[in-house]
N, C-alpha and C. Protein backbone atom coordinates (compact mmCIF):
# COMPACT_ATOMS: atom_id res chain seq x y z
N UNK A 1 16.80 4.55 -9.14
CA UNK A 1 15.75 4.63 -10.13
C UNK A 1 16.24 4.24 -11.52
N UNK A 2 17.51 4.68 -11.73
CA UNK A 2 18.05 4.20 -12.98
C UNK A 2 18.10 2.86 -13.45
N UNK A 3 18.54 2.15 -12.25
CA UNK A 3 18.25 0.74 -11.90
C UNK A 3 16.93 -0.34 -12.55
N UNK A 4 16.19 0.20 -11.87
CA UNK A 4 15.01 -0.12 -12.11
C UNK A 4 14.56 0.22 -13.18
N UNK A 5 14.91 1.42 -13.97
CA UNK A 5 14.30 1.37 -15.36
C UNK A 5 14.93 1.18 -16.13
N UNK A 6 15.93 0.46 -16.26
CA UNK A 6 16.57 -0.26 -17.02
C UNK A 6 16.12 -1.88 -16.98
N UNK A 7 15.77 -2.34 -15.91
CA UNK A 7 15.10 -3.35 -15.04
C UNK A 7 13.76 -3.41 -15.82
N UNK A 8 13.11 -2.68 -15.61
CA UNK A 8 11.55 -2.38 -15.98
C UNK A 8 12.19 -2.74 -17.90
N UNK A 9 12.62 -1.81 -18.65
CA UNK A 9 12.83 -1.72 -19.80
C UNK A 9 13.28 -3.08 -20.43
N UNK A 10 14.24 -3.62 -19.38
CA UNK A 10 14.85 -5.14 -20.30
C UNK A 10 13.50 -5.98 -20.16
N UNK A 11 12.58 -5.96 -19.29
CA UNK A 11 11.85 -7.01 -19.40
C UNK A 11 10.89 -6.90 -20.27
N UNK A 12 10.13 -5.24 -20.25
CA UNK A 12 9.47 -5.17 -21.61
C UNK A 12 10.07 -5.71 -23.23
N UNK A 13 11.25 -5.18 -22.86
CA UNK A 13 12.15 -6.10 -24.37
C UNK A 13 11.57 -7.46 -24.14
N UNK A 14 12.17 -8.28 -23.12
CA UNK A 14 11.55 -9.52 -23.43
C UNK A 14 10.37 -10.20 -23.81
N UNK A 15 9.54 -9.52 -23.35
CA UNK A 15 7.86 -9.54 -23.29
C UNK A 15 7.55 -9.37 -24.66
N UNK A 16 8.18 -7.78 -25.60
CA UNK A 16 8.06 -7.82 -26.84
C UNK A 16 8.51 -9.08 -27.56
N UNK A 17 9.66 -9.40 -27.70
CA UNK A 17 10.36 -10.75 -27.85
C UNK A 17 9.66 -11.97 -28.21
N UNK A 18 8.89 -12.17 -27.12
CA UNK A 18 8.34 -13.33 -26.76
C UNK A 18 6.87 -12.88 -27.53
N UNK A 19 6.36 -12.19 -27.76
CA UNK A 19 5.10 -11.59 -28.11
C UNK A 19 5.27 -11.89 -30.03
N UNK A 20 6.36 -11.33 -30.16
CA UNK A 20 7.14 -11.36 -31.83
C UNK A 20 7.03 -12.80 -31.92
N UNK A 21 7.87 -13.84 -30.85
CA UNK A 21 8.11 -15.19 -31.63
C UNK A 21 6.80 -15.82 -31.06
N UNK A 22 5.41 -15.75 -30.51
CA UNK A 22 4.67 -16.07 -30.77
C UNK A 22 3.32 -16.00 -32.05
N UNK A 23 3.61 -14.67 -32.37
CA UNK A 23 2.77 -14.55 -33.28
C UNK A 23 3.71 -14.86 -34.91
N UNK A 24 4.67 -15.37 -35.08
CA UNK A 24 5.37 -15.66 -35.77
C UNK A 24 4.75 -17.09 -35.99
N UNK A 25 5.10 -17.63 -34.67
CA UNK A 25 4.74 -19.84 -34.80
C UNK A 25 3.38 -19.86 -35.17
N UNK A 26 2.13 -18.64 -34.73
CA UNK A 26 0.92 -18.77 -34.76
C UNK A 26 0.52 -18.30 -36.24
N UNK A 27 1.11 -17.40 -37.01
CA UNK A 27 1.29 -17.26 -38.41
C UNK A 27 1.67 -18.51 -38.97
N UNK A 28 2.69 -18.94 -38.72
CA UNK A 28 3.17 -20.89 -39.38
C UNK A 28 1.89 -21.23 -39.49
N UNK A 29 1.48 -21.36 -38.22
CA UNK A 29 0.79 -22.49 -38.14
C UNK A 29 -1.54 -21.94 -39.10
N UNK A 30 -0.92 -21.06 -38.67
CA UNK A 30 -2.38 -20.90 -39.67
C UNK A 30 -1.91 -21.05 -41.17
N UNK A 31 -0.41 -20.98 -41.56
CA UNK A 31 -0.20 -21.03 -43.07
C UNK A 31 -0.86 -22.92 -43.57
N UNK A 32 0.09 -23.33 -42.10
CA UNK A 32 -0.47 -24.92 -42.15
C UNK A 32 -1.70 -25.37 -42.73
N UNK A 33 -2.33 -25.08 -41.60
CA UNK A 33 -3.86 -25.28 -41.57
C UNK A 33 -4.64 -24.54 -42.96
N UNK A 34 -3.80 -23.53 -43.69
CA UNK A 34 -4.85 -23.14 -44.53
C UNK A 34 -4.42 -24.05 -45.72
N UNK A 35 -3.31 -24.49 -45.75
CA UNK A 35 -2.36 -25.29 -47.19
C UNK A 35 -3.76 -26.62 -46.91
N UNK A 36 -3.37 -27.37 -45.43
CA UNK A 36 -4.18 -28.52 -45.54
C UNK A 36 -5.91 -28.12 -45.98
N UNK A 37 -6.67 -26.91 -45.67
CA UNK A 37 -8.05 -26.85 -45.95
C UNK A 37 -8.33 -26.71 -47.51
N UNK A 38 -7.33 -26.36 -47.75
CA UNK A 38 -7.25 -26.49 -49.40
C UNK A 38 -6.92 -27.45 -50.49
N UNK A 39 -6.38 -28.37 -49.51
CA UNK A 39 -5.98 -29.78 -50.23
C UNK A 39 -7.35 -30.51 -49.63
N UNK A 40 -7.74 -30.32 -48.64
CA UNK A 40 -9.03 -31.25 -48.24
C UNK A 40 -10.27 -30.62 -49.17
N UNK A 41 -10.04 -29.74 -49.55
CA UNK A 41 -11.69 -29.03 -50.39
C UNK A 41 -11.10 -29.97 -51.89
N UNK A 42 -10.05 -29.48 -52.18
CA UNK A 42 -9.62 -30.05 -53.62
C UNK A 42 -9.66 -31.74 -53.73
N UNK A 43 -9.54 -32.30 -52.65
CA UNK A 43 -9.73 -33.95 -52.34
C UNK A 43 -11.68 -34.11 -52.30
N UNK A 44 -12.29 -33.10 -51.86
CA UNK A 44 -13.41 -32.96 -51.24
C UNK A 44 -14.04 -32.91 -52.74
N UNK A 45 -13.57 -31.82 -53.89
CA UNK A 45 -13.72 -31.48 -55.15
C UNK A 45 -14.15 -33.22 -55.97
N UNK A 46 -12.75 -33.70 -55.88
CA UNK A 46 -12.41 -34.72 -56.90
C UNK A 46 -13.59 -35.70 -56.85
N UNK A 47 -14.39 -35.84 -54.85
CA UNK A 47 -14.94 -36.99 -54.71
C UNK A 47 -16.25 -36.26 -55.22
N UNK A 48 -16.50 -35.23 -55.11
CA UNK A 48 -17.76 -34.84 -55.61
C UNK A 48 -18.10 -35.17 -57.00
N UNK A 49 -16.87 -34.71 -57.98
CA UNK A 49 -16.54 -34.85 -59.15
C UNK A 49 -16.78 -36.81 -59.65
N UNK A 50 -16.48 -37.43 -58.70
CA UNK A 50 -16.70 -39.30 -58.87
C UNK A 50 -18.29 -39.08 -59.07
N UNK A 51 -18.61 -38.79 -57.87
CA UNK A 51 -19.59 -39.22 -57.38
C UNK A 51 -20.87 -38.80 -58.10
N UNK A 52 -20.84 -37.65 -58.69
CA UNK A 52 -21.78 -36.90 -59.95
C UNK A 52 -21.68 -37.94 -61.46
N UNK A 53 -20.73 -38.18 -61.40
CA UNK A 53 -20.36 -39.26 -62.98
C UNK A 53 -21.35 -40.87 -62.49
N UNK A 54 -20.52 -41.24 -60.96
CA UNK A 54 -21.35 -42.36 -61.16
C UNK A 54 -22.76 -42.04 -60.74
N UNK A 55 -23.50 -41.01 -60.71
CA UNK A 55 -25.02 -41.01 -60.64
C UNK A 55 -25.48 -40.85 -62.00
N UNK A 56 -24.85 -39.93 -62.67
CA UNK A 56 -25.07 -40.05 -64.00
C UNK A 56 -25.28 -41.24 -65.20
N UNK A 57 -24.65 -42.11 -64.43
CA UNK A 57 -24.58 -43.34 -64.92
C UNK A 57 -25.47 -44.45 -64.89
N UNK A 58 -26.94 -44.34 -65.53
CA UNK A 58 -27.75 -44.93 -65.32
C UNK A 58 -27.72 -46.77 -64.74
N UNK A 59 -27.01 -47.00 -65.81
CA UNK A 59 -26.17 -48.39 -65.71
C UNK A 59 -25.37 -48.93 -64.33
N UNK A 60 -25.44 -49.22 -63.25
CA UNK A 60 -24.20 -49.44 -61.49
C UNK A 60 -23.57 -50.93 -62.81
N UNK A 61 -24.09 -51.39 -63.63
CA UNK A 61 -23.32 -52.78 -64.06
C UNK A 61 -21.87 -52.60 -64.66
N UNK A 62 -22.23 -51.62 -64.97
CA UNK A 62 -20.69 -50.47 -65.93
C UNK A 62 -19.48 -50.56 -64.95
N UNK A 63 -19.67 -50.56 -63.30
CA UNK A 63 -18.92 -50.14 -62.64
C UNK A 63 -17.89 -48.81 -62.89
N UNK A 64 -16.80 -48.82 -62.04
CA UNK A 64 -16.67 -47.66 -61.70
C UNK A 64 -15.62 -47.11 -62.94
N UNK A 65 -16.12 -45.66 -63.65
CA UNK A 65 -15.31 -45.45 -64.76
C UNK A 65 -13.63 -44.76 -63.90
């Protein structure tokens, strides 16, 4: 019996282990994804920001300021 729960016990270690370095890569990776949704809103920002000036711009002969 000792056997075995030592048996039983190392594998829960592993299981924890493996449980730790998954939610670790899955933390990375949402850091990822949130850096890029924030550079795409701020890219998303700038074109909004064009695109309000040239409507404003009664004149299309002016082209693009």
């Amino acid at each position: 019996l000792v056997i075995a729960g030592k048996a039983v016990a190392a594998t829960n270690v592993e299981r924890l282990v493996k449980i730790k370095d998954r939610a670790v890569e899955e933390t990375r990776i949402l850091n990822e994804l949130e850096k890029q949704v924030k550079l795409n809103f701020q890219d998303f920002q700038a074109l909004q920001k064009n695109f309000n000036k040239a409507m404003d711009d009664p004149d299309p002969s002016n082209g693009p300021r």
